[in-house]
N, C-alpha and C. Protein backbone atom coordinates (compact mmCIF):
# COMPACT_ATOMS: atom_id res chain seq x y z
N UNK A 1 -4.78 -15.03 -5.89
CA UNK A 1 -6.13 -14.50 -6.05
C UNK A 1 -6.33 -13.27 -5.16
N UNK A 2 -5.99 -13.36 -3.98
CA UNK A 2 -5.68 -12.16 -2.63
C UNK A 2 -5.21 -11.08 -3.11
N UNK A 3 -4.22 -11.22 -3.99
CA UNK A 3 -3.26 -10.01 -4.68
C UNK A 3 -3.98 -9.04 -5.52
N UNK A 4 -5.05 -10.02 -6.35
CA UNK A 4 -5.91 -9.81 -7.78
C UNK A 4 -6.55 -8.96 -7.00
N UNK A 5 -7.33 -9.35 -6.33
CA UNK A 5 -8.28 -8.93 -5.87
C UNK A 5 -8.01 -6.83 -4.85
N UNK A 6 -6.77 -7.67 -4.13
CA UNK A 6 -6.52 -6.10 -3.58
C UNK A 6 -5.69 -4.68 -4.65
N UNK A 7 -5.47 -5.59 -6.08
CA UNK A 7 -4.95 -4.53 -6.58
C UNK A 7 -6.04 -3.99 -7.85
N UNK A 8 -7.34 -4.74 -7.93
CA UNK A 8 -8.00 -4.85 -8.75
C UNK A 8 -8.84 -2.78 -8.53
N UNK A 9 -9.37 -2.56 -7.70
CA UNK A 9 -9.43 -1.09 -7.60
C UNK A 9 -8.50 -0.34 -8.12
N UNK A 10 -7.11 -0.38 -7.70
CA UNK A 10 -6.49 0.40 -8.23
C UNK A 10 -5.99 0.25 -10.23
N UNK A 11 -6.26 -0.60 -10.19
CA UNK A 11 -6.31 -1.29 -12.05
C UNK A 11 -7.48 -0.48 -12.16
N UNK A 12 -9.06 -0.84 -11.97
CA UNK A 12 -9.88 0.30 -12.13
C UNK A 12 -9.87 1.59 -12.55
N UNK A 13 -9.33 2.01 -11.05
CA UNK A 13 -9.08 3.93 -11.53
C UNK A 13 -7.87 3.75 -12.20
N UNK A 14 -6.97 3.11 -12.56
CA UNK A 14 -6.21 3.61 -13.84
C UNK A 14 -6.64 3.28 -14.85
N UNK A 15 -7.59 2.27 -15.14
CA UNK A 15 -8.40 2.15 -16.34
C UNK A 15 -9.46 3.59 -16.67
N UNK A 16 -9.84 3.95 -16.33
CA UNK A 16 -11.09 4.76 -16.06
C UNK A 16 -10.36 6.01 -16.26
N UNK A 17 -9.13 5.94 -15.40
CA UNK A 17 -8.53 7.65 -15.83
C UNK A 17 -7.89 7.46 -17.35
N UNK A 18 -7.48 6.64 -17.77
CA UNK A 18 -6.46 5.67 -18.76
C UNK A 18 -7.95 6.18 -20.13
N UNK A 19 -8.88 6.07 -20.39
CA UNK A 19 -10.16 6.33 -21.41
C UNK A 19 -10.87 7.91 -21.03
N UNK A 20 -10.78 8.01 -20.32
CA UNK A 20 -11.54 9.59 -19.86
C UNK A 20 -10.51 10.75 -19.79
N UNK A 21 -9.55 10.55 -18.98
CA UNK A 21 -8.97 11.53 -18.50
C UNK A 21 -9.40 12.48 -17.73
N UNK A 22 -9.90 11.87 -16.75
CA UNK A 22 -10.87 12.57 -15.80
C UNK A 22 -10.58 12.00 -14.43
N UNK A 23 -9.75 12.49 -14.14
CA UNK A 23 -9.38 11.75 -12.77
C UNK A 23 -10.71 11.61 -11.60
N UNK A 24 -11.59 12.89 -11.49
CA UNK A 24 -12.70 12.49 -10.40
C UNK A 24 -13.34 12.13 -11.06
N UNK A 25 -13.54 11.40 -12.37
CA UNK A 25 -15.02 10.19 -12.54
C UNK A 25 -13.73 9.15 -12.27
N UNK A 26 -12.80 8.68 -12.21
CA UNK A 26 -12.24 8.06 -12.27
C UNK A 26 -11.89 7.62 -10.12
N UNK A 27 -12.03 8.38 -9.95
CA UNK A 27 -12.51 8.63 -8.61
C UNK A 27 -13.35 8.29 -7.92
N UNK A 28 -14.21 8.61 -8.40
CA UNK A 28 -15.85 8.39 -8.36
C UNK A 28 -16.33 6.71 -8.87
N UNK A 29 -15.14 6.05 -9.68
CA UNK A 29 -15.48 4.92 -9.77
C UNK A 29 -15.05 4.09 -8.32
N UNK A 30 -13.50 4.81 -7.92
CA UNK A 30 -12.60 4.18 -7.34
C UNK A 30 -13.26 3.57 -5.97
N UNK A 31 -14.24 4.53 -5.54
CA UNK A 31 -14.76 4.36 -4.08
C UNK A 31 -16.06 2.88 -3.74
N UNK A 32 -16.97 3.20 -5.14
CA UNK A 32 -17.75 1.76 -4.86
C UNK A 32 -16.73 0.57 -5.07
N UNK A 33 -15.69 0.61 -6.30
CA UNK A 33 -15.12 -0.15 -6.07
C UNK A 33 -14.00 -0.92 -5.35
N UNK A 34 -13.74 -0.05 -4.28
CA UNK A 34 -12.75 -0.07 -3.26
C UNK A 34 -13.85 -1.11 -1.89
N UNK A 35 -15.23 -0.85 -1.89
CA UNK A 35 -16.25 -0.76 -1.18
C UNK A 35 -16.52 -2.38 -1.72
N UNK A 36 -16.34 -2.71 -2.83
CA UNK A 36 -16.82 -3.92 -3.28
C UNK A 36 -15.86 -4.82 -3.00
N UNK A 37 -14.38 -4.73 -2.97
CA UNK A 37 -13.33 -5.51 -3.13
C UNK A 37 -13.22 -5.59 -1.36
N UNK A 38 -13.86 -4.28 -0.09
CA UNK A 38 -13.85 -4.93 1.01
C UNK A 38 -14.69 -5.82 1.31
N UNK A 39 -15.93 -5.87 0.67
CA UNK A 39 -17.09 -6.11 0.75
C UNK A 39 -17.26 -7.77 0.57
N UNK A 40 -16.04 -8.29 -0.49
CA UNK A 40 -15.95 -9.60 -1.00
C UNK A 40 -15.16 -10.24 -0.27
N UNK A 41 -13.49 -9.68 0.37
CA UNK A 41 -13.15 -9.98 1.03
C UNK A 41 -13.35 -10.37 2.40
N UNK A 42 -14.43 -9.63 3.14
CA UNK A 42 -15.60 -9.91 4.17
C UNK A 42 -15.86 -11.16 4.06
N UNK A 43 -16.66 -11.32 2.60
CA UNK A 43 -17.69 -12.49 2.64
C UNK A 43 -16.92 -13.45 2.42
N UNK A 44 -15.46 -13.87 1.75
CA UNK A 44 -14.97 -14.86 1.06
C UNK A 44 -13.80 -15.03 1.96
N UNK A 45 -13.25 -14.52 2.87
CA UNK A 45 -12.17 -14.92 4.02
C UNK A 45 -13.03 -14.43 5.29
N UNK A 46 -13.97 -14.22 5.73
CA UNK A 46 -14.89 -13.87 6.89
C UNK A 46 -13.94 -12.99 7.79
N UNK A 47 -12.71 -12.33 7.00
CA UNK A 47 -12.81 -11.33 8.09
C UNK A 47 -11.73 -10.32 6.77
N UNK A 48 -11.45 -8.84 7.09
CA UNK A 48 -10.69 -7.84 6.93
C UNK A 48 -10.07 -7.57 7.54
N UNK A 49 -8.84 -7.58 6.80
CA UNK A 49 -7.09 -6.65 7.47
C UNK A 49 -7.52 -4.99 7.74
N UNK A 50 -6.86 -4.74 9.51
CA UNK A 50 -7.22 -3.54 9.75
C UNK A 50 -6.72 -2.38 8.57
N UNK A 51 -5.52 -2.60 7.67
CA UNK A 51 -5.23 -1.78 7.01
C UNK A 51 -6.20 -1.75 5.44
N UNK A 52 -7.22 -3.03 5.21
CA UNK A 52 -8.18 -2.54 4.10
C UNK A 52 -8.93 -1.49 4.68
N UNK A 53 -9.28 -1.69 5.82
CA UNK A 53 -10.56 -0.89 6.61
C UNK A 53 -10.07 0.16 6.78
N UNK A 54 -8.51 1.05 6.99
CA UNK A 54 -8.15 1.94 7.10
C UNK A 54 -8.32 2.71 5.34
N UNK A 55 -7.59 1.56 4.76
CA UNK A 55 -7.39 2.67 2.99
C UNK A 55 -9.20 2.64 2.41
N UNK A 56 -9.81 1.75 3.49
CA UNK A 56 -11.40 1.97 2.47
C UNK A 56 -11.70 2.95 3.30
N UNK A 57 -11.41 3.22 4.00
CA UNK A 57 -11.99 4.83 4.92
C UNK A 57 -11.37 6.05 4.14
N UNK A 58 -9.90 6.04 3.39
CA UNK A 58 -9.64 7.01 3.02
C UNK A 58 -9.71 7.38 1.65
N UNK A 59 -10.11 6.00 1.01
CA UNK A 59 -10.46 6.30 -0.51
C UNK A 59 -12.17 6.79 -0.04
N UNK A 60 -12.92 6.85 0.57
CA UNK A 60 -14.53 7.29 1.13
C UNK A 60 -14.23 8.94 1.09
N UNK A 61 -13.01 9.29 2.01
CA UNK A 61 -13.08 10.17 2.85
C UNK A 61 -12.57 11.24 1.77
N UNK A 62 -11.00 10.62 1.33
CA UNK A 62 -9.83 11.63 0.52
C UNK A 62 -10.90 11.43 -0.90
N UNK A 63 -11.57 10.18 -1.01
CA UNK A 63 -12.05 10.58 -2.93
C UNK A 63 -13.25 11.36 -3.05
N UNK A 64 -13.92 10.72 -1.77
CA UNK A 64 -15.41 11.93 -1.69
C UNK A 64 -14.94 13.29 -1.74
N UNK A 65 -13.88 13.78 -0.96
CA UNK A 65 -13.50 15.56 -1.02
C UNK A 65 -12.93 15.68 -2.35
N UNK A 66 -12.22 14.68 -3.14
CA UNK A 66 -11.77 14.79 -4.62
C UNK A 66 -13.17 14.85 -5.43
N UNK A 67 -14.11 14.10 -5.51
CA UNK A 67 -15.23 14.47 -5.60
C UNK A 67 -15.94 15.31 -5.87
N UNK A 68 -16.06 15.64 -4.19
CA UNK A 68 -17.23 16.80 -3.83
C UNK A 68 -16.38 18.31 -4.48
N UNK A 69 -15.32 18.34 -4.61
CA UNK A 69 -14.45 19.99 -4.42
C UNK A 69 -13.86 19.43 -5.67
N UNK A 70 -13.92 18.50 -6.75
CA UNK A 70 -13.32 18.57 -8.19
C UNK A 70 -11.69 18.86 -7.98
N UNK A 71 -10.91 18.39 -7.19
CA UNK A 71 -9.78 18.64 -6.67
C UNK A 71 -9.01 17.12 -6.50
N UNK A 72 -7.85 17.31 -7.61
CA UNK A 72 -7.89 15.74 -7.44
C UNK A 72 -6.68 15.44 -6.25
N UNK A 73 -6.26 16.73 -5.73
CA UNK A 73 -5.21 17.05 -4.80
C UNK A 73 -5.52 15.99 -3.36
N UNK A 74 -6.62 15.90 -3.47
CA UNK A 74 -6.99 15.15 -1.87
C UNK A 74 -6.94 13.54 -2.22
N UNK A 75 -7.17 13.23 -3.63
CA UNK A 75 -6.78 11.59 -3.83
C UNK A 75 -5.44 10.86 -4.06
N UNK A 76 -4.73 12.28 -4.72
CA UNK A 76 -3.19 12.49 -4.96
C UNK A 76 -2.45 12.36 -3.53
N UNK A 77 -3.10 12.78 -2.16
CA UNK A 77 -2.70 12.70 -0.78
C UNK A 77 -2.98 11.30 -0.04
N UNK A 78 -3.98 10.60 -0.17
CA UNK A 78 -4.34 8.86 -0.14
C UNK A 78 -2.72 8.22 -0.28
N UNK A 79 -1.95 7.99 -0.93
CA UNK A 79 -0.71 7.18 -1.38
C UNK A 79 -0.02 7.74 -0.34
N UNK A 80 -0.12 8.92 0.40
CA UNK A 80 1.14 9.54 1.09
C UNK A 80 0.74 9.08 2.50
N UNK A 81 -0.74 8.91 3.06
CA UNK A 81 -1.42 9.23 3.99
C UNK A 81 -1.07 7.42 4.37
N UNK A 82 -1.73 6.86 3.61
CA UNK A 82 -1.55 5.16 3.49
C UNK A 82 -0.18 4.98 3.89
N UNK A 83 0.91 5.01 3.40
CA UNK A 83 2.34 4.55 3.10
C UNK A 83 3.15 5.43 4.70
N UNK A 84 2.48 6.56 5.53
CA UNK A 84 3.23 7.02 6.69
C UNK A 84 2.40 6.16 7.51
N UNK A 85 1.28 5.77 7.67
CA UNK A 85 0.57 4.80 8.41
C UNK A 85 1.09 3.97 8.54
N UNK A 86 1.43 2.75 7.53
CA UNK A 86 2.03 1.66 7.23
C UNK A 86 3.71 1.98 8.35
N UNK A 87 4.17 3.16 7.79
CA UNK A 87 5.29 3.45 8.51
C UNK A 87 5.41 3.11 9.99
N UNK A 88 4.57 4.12 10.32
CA UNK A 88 4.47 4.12 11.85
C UNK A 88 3.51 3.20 12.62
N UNK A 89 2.94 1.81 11.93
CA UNK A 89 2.49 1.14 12.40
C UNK A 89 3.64 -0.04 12.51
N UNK A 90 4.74 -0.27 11.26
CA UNK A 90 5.84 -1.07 11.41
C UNK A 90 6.50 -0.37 12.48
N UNK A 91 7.22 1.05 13.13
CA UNK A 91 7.28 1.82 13.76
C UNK A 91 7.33 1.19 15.26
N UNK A 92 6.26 1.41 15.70
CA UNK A 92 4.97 1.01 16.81
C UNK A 92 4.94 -0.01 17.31
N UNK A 93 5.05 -0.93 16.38
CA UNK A 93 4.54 -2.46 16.72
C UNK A 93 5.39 -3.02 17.60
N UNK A 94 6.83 -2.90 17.68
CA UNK A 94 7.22 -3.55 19.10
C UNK A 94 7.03 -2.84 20.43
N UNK A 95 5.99 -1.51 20.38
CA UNK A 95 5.61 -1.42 21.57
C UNK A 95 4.27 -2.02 22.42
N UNK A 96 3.47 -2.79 21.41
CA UNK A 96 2.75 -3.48 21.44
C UNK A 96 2.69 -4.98 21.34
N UNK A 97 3.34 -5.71 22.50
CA UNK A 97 3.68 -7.00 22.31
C UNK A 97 4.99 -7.09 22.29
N UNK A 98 5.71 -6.70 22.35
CA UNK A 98 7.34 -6.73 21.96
C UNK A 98 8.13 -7.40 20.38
N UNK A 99 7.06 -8.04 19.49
CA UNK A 99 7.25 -8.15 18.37
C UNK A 99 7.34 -7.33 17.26
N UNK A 100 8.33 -7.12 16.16
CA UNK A 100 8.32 -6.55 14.94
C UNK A 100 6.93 -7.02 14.51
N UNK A 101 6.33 -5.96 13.76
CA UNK A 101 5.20 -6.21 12.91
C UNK A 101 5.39 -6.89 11.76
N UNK A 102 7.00 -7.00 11.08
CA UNK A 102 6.94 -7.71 9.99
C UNK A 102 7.72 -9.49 10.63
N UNK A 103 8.23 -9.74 11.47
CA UNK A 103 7.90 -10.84 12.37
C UNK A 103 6.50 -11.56 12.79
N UNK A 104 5.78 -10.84 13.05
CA UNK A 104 4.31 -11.08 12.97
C UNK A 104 3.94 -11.48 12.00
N UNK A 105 4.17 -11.08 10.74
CA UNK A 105 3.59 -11.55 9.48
C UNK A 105 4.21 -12.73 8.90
N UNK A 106 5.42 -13.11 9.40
CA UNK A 106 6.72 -13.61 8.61
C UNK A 106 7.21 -14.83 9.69
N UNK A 107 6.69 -14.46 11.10
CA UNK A 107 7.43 -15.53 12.00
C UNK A 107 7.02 -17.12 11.98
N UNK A 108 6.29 -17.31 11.56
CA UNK A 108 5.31 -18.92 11.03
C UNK A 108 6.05 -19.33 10.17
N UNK A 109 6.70 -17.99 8.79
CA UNK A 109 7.34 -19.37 8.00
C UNK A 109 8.49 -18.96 7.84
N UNK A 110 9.51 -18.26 8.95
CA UNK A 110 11.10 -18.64 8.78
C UNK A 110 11.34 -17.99 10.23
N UNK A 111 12.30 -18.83 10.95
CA UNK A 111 13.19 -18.57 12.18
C UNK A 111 14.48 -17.64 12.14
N UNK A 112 14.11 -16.45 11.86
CA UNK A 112 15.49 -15.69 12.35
C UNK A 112 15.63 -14.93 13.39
N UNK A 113 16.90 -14.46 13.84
CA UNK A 113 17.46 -13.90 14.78
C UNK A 113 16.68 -12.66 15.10
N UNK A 114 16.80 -11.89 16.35
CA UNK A 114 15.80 -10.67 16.65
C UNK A 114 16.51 -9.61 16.34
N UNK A 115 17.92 -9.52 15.88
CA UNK A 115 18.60 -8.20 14.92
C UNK A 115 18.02 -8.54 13.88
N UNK A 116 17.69 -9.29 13.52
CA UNK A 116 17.65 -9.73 11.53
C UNK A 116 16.29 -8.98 11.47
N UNK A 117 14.93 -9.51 12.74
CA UNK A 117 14.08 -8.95 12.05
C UNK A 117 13.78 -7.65 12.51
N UNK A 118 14.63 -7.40 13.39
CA UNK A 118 14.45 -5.66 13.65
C UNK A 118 15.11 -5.29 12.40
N UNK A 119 15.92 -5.33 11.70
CA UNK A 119 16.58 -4.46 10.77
C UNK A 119 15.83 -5.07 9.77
N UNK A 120 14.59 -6.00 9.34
CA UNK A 120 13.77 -6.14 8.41
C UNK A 120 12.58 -5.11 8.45
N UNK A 121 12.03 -4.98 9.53
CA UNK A 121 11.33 -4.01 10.27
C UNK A 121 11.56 -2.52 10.00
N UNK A 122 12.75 -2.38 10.33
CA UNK A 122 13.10 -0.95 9.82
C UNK A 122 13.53 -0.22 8.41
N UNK A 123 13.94 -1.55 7.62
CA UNK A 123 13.90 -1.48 6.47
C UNK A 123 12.40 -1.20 5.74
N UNK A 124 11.55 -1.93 6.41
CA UNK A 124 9.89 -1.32 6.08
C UNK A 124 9.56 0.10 6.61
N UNK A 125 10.30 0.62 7.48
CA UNK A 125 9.48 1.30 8.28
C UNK A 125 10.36 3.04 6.71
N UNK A 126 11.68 2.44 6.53
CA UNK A 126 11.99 3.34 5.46
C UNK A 126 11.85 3.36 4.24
N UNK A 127 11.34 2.16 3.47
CA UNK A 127 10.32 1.92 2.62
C UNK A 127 9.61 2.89 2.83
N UNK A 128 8.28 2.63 3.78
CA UNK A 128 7.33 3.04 3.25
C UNK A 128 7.20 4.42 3.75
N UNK A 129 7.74 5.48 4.66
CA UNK A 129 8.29 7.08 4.58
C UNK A 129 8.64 7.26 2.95
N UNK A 130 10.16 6.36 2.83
CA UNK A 130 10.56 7.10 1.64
C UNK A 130 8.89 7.28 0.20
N UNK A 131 8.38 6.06 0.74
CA UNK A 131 7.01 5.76 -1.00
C UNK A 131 6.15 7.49 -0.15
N UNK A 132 5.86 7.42 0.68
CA UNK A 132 5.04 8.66 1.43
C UNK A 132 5.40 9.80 0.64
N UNK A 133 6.77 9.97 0.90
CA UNK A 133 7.94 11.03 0.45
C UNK A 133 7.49 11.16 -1.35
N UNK A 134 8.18 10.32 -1.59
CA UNK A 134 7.90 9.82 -3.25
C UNK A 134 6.71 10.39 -4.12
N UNK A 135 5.73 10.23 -3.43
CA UNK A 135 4.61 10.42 -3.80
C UNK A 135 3.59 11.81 -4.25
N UNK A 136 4.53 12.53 -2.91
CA UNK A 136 4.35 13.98 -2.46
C UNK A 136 5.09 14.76 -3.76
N UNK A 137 6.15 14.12 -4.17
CA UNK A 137 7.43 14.96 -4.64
C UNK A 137 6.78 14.63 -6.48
N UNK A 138 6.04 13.47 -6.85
CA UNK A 138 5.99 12.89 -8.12
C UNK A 138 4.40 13.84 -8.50
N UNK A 139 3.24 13.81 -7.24
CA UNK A 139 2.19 14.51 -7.47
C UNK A 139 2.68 16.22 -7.51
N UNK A 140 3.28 16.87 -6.79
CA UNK A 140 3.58 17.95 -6.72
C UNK A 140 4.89 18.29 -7.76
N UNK A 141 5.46 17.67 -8.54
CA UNK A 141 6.38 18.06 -9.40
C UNK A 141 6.25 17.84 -10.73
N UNK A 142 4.90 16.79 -10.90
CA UNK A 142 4.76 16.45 -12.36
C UNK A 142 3.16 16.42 -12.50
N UNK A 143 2.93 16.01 -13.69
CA UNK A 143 1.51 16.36 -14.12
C UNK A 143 0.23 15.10 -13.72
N UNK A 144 -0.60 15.58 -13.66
CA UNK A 144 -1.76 14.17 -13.26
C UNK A 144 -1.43 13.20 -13.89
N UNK A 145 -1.11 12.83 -15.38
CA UNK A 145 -1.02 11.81 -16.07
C UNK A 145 -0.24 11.27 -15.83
N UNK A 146 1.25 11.46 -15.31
CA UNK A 146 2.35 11.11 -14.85
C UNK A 146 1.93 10.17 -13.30
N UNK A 147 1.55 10.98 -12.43
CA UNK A 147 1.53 11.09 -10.90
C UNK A 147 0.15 9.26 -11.15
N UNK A 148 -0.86 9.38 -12.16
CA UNK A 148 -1.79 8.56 -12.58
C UNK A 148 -0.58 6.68 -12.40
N UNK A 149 0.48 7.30 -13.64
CA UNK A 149 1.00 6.05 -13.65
C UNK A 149 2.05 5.61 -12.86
N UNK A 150 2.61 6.75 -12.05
CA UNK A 150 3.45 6.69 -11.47
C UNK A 150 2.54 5.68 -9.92
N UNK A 151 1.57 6.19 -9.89
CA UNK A 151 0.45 5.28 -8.63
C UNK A 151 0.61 3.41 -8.86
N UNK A 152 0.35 3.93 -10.36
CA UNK A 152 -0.16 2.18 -10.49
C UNK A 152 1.32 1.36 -10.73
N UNK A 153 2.01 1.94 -11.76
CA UNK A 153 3.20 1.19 -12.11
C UNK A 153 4.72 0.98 -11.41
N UNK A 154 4.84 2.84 -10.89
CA UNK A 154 5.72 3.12 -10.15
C UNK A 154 5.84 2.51 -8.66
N UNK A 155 5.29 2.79 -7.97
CA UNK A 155 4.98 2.19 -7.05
C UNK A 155 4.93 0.46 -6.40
N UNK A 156 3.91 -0.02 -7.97
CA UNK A 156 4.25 -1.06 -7.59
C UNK A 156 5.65 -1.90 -8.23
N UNK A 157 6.36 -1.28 -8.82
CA UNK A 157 7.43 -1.65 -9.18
C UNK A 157 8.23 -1.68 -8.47
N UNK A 158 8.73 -0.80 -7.28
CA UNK A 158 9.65 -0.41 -6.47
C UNK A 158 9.10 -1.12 -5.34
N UNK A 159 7.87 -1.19 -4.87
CA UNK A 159 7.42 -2.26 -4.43
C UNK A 159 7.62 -3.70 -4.10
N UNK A 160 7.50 -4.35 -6.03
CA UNK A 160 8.19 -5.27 -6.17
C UNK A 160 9.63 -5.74 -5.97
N UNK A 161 10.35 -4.43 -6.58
CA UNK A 161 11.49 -5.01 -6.00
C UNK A 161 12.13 -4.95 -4.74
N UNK A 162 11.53 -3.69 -4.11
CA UNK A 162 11.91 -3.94 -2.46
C UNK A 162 12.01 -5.13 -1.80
N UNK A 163 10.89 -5.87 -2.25
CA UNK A 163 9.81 -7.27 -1.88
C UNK A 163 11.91 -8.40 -2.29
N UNK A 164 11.94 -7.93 -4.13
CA UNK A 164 13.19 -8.93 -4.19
C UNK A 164 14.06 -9.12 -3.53
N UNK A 165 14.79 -7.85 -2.97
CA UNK A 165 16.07 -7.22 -2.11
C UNK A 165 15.85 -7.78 -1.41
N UNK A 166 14.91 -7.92 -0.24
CA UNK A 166 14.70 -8.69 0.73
C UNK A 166 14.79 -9.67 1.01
N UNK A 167 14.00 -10.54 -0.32
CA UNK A 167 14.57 -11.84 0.01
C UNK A 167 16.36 -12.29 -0.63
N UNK A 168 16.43 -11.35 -1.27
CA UNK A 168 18.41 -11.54 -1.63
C UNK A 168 18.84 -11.14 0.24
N UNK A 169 18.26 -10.42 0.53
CA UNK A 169 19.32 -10.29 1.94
C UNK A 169 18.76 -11.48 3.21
N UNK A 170 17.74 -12.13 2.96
CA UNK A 170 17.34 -13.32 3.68
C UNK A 170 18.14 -14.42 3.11
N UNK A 171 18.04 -14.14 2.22
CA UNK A 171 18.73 -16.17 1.56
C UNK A 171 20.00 -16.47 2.35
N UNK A 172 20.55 -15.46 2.71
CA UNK A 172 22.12 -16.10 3.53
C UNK A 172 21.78 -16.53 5.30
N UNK A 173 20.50 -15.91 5.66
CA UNK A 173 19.71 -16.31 6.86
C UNK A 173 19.34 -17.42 7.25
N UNK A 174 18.45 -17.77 6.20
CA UNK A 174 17.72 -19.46 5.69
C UNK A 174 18.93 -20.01 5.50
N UNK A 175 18.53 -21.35 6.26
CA UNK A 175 19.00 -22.93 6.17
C UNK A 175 19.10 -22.95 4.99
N UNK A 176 20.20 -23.96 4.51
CA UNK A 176 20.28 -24.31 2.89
C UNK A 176 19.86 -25.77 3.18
N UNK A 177 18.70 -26.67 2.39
CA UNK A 177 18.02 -27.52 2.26
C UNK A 177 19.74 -28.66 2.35
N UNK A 178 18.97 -29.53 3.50
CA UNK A 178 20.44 -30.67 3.33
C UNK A 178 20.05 -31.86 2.98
């Protein structure tokens, strides 16, 4: 339901650009509804992940200037802006606490070694540069309609399977059930 819910905005503005072809009304939808999906998550888990509160600041900030200046160049920059954050917060995080950030997320439900999850860690940390990278190169080399689906589908495809790889290179980590 967590998932539904955080990918449900971005289903939105590809719906909306997907019938119009208007990327800033499509824009212009994206922000109340980015605003609503923090808004529920507030009320229905009583608290927000610092990184909704970061991407609802920049869909406000990057879609209002897409917006206000009819420029869809500054919402096209959101995916790049998000994904080096993410970077350098996986990055960062063992200077804060001495834990990997994806240990933090992950250390409750499996025990591995502190190479395993540093090199899980850094495997995120080049993930999400390279999607930064990606993003820059797909908006700036191809056309809105492209760069549109390349947001929703692309992304989360490579996404997804990053997500698989990972656990193919964990399974030899994990205990085999005796």
């Amino acid at each position: 339901m967590k998932l539904f819910i955080d990918f449900l905005p971005i289903a939105i503005f590809f719906a909306v650009y997907h019938f119009s072809g208007d990327i800033v009304l499509a824009t212009l939808v994206l922000i109340p509804a980015t605003l609503a999906q923090v808004g529920f998550v507030r009320w229905r888990y009583k608290r927000v992940e610092k990184m909704q509160l970061v991407t609802l600041a920049l869909v406000v900030v990057l879609g209002g200037a897409t917006v206000m200046f009819h420029n869809p160049a500054f919402i096209q920059w959101k995916p790049t802006v998000v994904n080096a954050l993410f970077a350098m917060a996986f990055l960062t995080a063992p200077l804060f606490g001495g834990k990997t950030l994806i240990e933090r997320m992950m250390g409750h439900a499996m025990s591995l070694p502190g190479a395993i999850w540093k090199r899980l860690n850094l495997a995120w940390v080049v993930f999400f540069a390279a999607m930064a990278l990606l993003n820059v190169y797909v908006f700036k080399t191809f056309d809105e309609a492209t760069w549109v689906n390349f947001k929703l589908f692309g992304m989360l495809g490579l996404t997804l399977a990053f997500i698989v790889a990972q656990g193919f290179y964990l399974r030899r980590y994990l205990a085999s059930p005796q």
